[in-house]
PDBML (XML) file of the C-alpha atoms, coordinates in Angstrom:
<?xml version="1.0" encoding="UTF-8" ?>
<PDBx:datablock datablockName="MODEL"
   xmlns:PDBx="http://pdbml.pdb.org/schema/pdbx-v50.xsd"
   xmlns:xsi="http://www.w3.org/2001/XMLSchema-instance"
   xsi:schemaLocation="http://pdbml.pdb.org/schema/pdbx-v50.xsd pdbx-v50.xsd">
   <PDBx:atom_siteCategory>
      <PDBx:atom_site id="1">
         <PDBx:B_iso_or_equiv>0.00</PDBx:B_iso_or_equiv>
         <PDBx:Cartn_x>-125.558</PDBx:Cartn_x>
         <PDBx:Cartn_y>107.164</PDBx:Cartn_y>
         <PDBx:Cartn_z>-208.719</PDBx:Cartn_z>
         <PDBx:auth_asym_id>A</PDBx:auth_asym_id>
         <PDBx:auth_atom_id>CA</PDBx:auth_atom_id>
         <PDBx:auth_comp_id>UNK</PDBx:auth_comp_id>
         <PDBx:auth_seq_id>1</PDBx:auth_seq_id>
         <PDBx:group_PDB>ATOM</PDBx:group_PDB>
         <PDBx:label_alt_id xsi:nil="true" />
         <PDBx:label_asym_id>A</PDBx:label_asym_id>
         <PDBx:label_atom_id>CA</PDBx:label_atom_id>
         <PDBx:label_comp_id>UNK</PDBx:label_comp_id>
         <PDBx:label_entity_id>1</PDBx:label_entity_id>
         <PDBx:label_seq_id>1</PDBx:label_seq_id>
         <PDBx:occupancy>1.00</PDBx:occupancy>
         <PDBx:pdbx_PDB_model_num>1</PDBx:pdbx_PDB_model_num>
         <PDBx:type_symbol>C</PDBx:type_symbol>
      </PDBx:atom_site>
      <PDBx:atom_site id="2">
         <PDBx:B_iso_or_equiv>0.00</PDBx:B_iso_or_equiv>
         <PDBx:Cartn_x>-124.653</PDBx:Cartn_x>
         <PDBx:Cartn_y>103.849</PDBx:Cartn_y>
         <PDBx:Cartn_z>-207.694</PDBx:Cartn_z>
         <PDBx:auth_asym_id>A</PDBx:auth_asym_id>
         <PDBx:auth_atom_id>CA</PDBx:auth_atom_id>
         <PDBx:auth_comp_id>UNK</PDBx:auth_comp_id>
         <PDBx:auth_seq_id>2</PDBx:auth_seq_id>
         <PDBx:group_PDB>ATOM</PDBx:group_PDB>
         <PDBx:label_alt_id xsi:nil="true" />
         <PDBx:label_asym_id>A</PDBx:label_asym_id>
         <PDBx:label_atom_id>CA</PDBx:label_atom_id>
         <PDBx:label_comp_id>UNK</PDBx:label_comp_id>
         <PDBx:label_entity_id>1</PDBx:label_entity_id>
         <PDBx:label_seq_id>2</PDBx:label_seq_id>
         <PDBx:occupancy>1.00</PDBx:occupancy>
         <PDBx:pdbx_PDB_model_num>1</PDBx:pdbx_PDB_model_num>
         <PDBx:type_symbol>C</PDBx:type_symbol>
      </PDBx:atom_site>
      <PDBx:atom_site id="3">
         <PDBx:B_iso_or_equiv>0.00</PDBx:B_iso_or_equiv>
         <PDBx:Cartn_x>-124.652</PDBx:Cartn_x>
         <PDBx:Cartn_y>104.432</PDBx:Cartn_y>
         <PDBx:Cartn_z>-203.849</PDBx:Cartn_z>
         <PDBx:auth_asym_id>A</PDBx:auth_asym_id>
         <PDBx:auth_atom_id>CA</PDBx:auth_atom_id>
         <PDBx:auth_comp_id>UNK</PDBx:auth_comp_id>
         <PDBx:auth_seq_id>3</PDBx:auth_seq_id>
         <PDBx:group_PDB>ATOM</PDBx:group_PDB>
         <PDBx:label_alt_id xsi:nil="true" />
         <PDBx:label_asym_id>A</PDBx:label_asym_id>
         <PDBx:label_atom_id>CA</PDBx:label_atom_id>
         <PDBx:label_comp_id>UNK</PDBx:label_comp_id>
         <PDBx:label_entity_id>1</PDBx:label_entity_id>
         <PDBx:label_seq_id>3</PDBx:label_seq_id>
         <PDBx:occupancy>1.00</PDBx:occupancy>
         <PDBx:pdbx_PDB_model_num>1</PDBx:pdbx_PDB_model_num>
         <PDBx:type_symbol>C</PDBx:type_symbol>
      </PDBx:atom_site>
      <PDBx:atom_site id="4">
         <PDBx:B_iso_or_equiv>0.00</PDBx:B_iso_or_equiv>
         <PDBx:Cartn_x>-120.609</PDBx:Cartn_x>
         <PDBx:Cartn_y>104.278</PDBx:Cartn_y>
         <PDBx:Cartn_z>-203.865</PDBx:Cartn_z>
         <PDBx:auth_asym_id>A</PDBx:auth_asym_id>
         <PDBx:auth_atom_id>CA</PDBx:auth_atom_id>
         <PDBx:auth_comp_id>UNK</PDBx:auth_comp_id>
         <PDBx:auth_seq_id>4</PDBx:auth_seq_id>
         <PDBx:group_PDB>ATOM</PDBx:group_PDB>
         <PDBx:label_alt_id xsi:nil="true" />
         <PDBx:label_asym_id>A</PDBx:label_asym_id>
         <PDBx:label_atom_id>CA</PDBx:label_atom_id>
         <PDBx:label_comp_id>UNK</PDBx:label_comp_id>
         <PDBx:label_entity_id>1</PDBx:label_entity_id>
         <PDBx:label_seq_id>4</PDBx:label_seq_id>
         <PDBx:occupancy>1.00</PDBx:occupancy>
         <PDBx:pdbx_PDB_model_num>1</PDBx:pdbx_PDB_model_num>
         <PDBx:type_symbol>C</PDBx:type_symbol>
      </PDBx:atom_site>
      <PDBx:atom_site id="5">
         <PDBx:B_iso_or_equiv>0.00</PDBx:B_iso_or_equiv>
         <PDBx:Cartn_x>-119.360</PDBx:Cartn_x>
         <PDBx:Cartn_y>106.328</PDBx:Cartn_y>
         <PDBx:Cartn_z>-201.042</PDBx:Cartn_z>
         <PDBx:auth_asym_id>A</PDBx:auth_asym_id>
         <PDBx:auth_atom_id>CA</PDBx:auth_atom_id>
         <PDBx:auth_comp_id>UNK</PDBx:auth_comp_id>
         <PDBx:auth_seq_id>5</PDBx:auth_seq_id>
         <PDBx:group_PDB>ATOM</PDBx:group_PDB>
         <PDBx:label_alt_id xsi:nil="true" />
         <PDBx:label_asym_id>A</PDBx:label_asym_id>
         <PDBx:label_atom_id>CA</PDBx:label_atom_id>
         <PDBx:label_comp_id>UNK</PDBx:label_comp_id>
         <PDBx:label_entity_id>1</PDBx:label_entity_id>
         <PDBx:label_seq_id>5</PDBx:label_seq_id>
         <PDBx:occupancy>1.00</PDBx:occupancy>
         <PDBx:pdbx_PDB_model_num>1</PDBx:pdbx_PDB_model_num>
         <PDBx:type_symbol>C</PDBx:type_symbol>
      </PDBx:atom_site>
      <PDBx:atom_site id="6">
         <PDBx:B_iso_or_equiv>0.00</PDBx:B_iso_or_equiv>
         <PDBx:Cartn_x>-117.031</PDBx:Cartn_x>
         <PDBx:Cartn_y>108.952</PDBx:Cartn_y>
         <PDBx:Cartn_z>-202.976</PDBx:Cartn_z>
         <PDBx:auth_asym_id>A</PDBx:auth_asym_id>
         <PDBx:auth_atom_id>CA</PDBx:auth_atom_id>
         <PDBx:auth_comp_id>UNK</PDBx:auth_comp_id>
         <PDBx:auth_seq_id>6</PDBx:auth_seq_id>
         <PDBx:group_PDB>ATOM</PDBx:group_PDB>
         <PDBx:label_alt_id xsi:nil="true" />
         <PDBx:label_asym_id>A</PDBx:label_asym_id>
         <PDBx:label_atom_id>CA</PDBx:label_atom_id>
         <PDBx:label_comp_id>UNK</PDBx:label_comp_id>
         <PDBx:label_entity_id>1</PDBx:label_entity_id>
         <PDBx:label_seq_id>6</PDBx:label_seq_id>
         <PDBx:occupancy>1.00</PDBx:occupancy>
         <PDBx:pdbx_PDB_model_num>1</PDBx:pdbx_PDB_model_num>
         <PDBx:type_symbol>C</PDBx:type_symbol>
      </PDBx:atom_site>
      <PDBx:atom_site id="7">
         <PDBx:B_iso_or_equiv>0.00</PDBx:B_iso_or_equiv>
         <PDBx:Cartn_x>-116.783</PDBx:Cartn_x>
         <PDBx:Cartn_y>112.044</PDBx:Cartn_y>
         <PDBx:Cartn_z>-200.009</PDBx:Cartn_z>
         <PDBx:auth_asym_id>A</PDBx:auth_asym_id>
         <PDBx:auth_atom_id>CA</PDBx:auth_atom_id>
         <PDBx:auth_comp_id>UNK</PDBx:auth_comp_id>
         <PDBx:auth_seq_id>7</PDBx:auth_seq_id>
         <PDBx:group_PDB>ATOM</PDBx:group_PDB>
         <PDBx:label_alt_id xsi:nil="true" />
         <PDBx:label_asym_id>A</PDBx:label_asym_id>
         <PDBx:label_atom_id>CA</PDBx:label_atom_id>
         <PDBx:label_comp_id>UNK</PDBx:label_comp_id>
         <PDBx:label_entity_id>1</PDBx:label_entity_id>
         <PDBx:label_seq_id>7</PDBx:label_seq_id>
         <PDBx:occupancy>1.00</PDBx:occupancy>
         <PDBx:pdbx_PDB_model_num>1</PDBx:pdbx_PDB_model_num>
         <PDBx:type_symbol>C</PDBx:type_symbol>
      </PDBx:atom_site>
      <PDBx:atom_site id="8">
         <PDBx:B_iso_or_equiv>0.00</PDBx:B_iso_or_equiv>
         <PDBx:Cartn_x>-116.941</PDBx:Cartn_x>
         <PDBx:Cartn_y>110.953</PDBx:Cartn_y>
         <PDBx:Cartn_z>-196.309</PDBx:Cartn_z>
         <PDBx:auth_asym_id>A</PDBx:auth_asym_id>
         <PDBx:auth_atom_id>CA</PDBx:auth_atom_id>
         <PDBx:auth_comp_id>UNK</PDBx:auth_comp_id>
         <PDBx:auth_seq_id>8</PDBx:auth_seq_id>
         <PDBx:group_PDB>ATOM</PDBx:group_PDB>
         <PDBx:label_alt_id xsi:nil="true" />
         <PDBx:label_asym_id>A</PDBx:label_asym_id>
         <PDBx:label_atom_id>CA</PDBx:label_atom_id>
         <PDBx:label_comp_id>UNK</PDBx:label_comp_id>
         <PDBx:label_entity_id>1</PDBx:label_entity_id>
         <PDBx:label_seq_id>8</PDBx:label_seq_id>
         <PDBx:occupancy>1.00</PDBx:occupancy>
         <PDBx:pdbx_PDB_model_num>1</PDBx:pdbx_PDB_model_num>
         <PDBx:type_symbol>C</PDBx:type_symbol>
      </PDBx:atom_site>
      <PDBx:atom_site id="9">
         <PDBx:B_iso_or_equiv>0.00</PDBx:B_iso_or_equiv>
         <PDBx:Cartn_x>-118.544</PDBx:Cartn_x>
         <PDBx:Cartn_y>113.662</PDBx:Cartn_y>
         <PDBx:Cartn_z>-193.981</PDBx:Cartn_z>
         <PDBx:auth_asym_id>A</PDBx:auth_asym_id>
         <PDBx:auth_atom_id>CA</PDBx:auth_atom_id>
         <PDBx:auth_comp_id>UNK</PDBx:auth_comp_id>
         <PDBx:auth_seq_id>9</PDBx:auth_seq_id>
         <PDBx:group_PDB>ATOM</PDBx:group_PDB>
         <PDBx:label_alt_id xsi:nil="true" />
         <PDBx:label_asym_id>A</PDBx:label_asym_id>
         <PDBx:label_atom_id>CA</PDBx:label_atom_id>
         <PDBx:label_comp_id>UNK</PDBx:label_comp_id>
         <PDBx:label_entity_id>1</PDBx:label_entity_id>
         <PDBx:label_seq_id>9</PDBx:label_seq_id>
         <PDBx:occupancy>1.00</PDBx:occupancy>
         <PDBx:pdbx_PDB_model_num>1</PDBx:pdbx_PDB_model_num>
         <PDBx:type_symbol>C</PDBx:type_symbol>
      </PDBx:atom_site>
      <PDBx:atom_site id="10">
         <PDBx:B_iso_or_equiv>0.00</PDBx:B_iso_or_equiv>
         <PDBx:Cartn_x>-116.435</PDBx:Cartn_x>
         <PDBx:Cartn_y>114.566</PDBx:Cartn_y>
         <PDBx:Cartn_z>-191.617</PDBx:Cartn_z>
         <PDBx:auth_asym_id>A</PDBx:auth_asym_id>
         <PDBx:auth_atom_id>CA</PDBx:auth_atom_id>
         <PDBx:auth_comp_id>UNK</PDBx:auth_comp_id>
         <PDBx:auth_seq_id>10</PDBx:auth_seq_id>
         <PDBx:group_PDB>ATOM</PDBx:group_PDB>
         <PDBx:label_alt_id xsi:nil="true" />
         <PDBx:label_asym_id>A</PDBx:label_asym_id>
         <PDBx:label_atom_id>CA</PDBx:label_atom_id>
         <PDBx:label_comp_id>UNK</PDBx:label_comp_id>
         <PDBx:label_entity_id>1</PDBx:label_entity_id>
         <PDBx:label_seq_id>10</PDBx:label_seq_id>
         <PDBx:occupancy>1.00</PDBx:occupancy>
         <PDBx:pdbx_PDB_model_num>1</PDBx:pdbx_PDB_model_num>
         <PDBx:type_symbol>C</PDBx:type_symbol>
      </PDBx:atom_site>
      <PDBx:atom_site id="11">
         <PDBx:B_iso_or_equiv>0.00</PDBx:B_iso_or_equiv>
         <PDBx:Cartn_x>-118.453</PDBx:Cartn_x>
         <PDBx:Cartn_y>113.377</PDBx:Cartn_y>
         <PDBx:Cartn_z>-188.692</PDBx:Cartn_z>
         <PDBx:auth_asym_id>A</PDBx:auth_asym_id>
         <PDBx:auth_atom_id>CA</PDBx:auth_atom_id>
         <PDBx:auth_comp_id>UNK</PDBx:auth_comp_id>
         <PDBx:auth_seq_id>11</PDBx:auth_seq_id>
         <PDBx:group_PDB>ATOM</PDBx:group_PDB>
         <PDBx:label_alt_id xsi:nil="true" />
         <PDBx:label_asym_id>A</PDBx:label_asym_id>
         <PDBx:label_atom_id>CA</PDBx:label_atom_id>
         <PDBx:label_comp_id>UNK</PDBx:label_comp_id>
         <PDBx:label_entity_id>1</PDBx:label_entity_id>
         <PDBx:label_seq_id>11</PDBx:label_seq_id>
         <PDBx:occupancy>1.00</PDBx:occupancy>
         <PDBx:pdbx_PDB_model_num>1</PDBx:pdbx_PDB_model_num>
         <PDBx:type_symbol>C</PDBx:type_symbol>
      </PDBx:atom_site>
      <PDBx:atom_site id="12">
         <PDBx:B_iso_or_equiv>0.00</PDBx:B_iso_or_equiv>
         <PDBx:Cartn_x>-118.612</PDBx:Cartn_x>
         <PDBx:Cartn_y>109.695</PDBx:Cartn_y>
         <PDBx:Cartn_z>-189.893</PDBx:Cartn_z>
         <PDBx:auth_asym_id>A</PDBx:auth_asym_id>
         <PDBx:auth_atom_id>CA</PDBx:auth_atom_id>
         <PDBx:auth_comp_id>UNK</PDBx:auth_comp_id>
         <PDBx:auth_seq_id>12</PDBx:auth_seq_id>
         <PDBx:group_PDB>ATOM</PDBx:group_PDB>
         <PDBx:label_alt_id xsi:nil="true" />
         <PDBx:label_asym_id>A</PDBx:label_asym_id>
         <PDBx:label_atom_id>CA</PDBx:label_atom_id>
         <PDBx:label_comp_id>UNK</PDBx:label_comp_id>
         <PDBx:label_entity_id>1</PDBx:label_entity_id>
         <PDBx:label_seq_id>12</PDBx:label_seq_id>
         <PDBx:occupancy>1.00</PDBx:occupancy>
         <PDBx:pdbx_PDB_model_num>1</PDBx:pdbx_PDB_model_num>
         <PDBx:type_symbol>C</PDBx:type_symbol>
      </PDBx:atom_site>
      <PDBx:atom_site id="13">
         <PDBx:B_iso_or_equiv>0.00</PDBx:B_iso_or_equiv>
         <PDBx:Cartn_x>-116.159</PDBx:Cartn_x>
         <PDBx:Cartn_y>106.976</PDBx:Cartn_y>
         <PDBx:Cartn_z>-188.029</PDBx:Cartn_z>
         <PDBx:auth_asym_id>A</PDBx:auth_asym_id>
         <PDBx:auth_atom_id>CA</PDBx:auth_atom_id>
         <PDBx:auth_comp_id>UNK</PDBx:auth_comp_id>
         <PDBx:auth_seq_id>13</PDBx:auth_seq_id>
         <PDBx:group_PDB>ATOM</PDBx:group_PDB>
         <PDBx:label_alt_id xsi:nil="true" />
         <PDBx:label_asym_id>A</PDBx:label_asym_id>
         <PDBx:label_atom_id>CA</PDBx:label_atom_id>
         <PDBx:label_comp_id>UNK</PDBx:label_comp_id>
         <PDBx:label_entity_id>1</PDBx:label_entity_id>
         <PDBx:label_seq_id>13</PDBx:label_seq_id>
         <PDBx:occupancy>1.00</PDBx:occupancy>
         <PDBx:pdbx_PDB_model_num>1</PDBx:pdbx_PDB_model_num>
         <PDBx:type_symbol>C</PDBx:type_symbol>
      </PDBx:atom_site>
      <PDBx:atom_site id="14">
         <PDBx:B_iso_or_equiv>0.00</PDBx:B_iso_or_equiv>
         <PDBx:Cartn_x>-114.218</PDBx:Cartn_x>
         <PDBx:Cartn_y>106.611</PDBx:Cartn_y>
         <PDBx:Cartn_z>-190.986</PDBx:Cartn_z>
         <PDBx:auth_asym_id>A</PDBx:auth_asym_id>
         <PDBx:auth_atom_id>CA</PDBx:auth_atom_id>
         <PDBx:auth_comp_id>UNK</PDBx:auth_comp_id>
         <PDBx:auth_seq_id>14</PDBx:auth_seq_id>
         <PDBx:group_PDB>ATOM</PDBx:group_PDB>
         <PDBx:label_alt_id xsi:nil="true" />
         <PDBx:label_asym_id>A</PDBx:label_asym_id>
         <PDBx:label_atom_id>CA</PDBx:label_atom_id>
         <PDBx:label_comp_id>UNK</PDBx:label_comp_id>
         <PDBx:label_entity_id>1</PDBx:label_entity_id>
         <PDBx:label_seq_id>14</PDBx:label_seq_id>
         <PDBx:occupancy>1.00</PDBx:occupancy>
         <PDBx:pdbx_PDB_model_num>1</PDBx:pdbx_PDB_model_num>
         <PDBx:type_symbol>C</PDBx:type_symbol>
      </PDBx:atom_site>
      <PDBx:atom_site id="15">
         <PDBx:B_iso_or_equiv>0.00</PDBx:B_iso_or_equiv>
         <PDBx:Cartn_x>-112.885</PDBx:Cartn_x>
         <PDBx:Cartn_y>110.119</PDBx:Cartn_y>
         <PDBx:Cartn_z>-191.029</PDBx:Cartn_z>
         <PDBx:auth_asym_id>A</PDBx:auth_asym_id>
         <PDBx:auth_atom_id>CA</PDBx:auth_atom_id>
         <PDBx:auth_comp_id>UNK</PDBx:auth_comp_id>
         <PDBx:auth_seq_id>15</PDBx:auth_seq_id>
         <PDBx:group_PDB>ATOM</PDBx:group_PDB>
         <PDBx:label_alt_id xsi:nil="true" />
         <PDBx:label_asym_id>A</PDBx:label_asym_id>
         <PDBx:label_atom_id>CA</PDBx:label_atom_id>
         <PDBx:label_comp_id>UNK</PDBx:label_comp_id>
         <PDBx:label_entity_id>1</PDBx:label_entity_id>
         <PDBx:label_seq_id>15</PDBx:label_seq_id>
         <PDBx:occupancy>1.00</PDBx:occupancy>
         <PDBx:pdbx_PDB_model_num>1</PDBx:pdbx_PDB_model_num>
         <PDBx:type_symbol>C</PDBx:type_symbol>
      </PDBx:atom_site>
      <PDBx:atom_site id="16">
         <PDBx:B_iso_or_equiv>0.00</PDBx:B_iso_or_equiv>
         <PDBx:Cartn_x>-111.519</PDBx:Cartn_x>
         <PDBx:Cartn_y>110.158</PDBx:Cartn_y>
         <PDBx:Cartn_z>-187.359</PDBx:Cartn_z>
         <PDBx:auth_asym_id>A</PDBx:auth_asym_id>
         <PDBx:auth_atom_id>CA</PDBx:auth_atom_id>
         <PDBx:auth_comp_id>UNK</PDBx:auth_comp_id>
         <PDBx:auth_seq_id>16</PDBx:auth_seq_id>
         <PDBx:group_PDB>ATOM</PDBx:group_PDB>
         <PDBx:label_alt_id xsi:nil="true" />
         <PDBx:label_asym_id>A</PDBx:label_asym_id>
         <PDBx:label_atom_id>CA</PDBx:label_atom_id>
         <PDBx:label_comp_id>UNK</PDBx:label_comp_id>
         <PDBx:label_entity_id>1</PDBx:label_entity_id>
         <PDBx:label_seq_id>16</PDBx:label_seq_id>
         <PDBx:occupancy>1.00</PDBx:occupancy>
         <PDBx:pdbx_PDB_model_num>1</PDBx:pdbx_PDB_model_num>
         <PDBx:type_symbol>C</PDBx:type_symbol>
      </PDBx:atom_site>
      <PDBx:atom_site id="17">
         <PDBx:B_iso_or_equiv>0.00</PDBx:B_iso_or_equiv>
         <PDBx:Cartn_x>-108.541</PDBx:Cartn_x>
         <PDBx:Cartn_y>108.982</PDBx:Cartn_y>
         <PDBx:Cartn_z>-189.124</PDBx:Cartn_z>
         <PDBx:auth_asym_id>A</PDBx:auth_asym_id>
         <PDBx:auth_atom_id>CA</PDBx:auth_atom_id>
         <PDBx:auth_comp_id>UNK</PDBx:auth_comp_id>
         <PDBx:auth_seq_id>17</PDBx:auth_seq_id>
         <PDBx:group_PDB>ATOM</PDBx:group_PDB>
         <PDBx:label_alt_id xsi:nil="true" />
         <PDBx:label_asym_id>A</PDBx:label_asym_id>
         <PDBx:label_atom_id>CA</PDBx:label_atom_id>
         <PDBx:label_comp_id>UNK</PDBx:label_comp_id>
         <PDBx:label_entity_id>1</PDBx:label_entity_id>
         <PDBx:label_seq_id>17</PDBx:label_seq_id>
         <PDBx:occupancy>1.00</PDBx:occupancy>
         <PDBx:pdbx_PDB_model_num>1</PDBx:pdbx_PDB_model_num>
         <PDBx:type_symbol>C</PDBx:type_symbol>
      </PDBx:atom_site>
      <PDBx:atom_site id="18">
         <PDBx:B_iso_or_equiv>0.00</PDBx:B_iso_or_equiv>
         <PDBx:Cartn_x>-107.635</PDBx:Cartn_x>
         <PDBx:Cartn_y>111.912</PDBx:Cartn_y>
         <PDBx:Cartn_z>-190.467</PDBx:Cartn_z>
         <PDBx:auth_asym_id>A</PDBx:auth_asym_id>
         <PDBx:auth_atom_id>CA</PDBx:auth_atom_id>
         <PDBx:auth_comp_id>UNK</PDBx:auth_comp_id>
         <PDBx:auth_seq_id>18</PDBx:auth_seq_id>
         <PDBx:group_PDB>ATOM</PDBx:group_PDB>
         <PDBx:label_alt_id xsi:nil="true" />
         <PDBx:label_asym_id>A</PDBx:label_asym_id>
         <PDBx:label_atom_id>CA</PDBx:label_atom_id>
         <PDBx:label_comp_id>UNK</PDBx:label_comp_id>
         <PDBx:label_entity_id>1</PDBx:label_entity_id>
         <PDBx:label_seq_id>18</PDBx:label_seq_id>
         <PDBx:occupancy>1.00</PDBx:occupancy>
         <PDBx:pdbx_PDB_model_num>1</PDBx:pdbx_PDB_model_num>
         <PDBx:type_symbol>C</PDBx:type_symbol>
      </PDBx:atom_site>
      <PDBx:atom_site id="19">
         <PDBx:B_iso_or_equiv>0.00</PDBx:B_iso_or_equiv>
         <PDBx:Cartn_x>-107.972</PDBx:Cartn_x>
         <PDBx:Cartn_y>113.977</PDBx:Cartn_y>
         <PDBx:Cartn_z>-187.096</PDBx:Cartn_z>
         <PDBx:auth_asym_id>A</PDBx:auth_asym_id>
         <PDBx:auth_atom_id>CA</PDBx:auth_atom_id>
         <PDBx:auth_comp_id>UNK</PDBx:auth_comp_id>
         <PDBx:auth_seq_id>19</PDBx:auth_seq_id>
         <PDBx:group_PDB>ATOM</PDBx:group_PDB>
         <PDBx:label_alt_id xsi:nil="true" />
         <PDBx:label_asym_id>A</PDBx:label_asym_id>
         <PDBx:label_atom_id>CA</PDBx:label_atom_id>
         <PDBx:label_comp_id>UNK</PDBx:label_comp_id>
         <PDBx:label_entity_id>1</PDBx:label_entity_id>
         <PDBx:label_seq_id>19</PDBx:label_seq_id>
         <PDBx:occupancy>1.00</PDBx:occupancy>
         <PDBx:pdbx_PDB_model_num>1</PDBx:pdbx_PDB_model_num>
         <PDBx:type_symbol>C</PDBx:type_symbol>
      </PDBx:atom_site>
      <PDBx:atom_site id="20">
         <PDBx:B_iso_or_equiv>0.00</PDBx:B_iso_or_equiv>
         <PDBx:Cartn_x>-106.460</PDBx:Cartn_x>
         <PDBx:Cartn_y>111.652</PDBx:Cartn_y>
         <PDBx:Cartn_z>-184.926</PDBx:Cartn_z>
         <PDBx:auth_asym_id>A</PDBx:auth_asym_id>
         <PDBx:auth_atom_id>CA</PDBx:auth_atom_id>
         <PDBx:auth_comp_id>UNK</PDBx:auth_comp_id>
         <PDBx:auth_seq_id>20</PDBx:auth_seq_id>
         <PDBx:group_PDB>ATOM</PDBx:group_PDB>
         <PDBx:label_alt_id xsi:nil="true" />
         <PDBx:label_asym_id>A</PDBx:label_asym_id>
         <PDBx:label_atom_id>CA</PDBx:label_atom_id>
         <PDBx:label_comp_id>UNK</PDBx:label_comp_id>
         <PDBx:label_entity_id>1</PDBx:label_entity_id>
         <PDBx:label_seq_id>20</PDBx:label_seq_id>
         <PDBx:occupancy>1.00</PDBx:occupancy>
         <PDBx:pdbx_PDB_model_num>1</PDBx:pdbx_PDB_model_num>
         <PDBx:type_symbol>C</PDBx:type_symbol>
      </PDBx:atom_site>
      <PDBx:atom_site id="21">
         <PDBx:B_iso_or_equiv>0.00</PDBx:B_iso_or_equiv>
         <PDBx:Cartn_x>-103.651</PDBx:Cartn_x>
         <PDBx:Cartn_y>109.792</PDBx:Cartn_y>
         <PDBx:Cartn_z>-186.809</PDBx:Cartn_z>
         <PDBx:auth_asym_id>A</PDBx:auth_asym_id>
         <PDBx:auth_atom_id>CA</PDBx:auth_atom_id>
         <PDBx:auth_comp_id>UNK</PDBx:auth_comp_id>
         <PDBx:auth_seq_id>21</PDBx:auth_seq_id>
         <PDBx:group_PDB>ATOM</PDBx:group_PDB>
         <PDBx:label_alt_id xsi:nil="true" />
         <PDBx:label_asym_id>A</PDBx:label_asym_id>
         <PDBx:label_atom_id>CA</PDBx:label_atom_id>
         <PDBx:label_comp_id>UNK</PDBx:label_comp_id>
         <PDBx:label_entity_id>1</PDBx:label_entity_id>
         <PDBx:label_seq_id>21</PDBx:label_seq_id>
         <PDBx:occupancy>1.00</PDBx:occupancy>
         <PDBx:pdbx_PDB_model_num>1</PDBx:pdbx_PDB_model_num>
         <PDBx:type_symbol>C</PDBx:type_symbol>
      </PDBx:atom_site>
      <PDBx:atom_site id="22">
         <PDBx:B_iso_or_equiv>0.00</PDBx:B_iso_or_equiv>
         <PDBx:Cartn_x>-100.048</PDBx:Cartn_x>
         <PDBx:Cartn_y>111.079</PDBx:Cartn_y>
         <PDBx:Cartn_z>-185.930</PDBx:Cartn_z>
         <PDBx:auth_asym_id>A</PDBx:auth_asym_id>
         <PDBx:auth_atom_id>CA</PDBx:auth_atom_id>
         <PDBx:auth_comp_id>UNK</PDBx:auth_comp_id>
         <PDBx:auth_seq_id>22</PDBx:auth_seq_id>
         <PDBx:group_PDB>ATOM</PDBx:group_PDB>
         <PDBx:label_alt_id xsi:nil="true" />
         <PDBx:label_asym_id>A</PDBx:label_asym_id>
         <PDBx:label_atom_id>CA</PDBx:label_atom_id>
         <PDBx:label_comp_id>UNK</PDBx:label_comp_id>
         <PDBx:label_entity_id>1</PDBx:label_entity_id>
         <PDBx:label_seq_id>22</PDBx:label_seq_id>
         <PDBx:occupancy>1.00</PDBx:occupancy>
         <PDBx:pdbx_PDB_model_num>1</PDBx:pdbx_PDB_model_num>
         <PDBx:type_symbol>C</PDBx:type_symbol>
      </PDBx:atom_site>
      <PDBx:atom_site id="23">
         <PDBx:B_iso_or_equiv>0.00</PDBx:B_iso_or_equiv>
         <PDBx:Cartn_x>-96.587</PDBx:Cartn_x>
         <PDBx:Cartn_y>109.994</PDBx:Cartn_y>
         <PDBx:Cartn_z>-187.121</PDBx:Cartn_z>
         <PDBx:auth_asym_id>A</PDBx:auth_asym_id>
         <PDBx:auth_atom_id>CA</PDBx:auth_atom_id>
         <PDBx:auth_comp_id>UNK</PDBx:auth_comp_id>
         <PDBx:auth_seq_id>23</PDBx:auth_seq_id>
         <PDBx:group_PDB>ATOM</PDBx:group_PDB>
         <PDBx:label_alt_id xsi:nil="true" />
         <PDBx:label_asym_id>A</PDBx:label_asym_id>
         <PDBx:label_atom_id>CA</PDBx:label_atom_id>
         <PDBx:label_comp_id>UNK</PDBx:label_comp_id>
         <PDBx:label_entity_id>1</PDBx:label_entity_id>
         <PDBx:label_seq_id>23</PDBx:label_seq_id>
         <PDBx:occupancy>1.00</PDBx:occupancy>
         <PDBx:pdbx_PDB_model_num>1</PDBx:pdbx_PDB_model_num>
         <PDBx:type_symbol>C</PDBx:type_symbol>
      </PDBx:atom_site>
      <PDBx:atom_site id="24">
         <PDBx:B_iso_or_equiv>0.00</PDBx:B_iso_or_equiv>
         <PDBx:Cartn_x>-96.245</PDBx:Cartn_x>
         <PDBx:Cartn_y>108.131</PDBx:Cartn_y>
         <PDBx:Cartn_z>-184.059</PDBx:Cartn_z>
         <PDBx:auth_asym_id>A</PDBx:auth_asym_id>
         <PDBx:auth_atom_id>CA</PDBx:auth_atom_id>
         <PDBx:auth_comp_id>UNK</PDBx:auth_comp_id>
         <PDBx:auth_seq_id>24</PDBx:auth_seq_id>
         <PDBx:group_PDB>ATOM</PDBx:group_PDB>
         <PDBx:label_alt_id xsi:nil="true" />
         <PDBx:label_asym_id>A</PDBx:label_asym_id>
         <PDBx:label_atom_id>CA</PDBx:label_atom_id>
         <PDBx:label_comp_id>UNK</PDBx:label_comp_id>
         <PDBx:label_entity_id>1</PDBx:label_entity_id>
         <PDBx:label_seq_id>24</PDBx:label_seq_id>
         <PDBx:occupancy>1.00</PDBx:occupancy>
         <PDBx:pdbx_PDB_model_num>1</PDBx:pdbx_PDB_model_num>
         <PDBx:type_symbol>C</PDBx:type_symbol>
      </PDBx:atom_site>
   </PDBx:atom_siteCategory>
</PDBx:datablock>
């Protein structure tokens, strides 16, 4: 209710972290 981002779609830049990081 206070416009904080609490889920990030999937399709937004800050979740191509969790596609494309890698232990290396």
């Amino acid at each position: 209710e206070q416009r904080q981002q609490i889920l990030i779609d999937w399709r937004a830049p800050a979740a191509e972290r969790f596609y494309q990081s890698t232990a290396a």
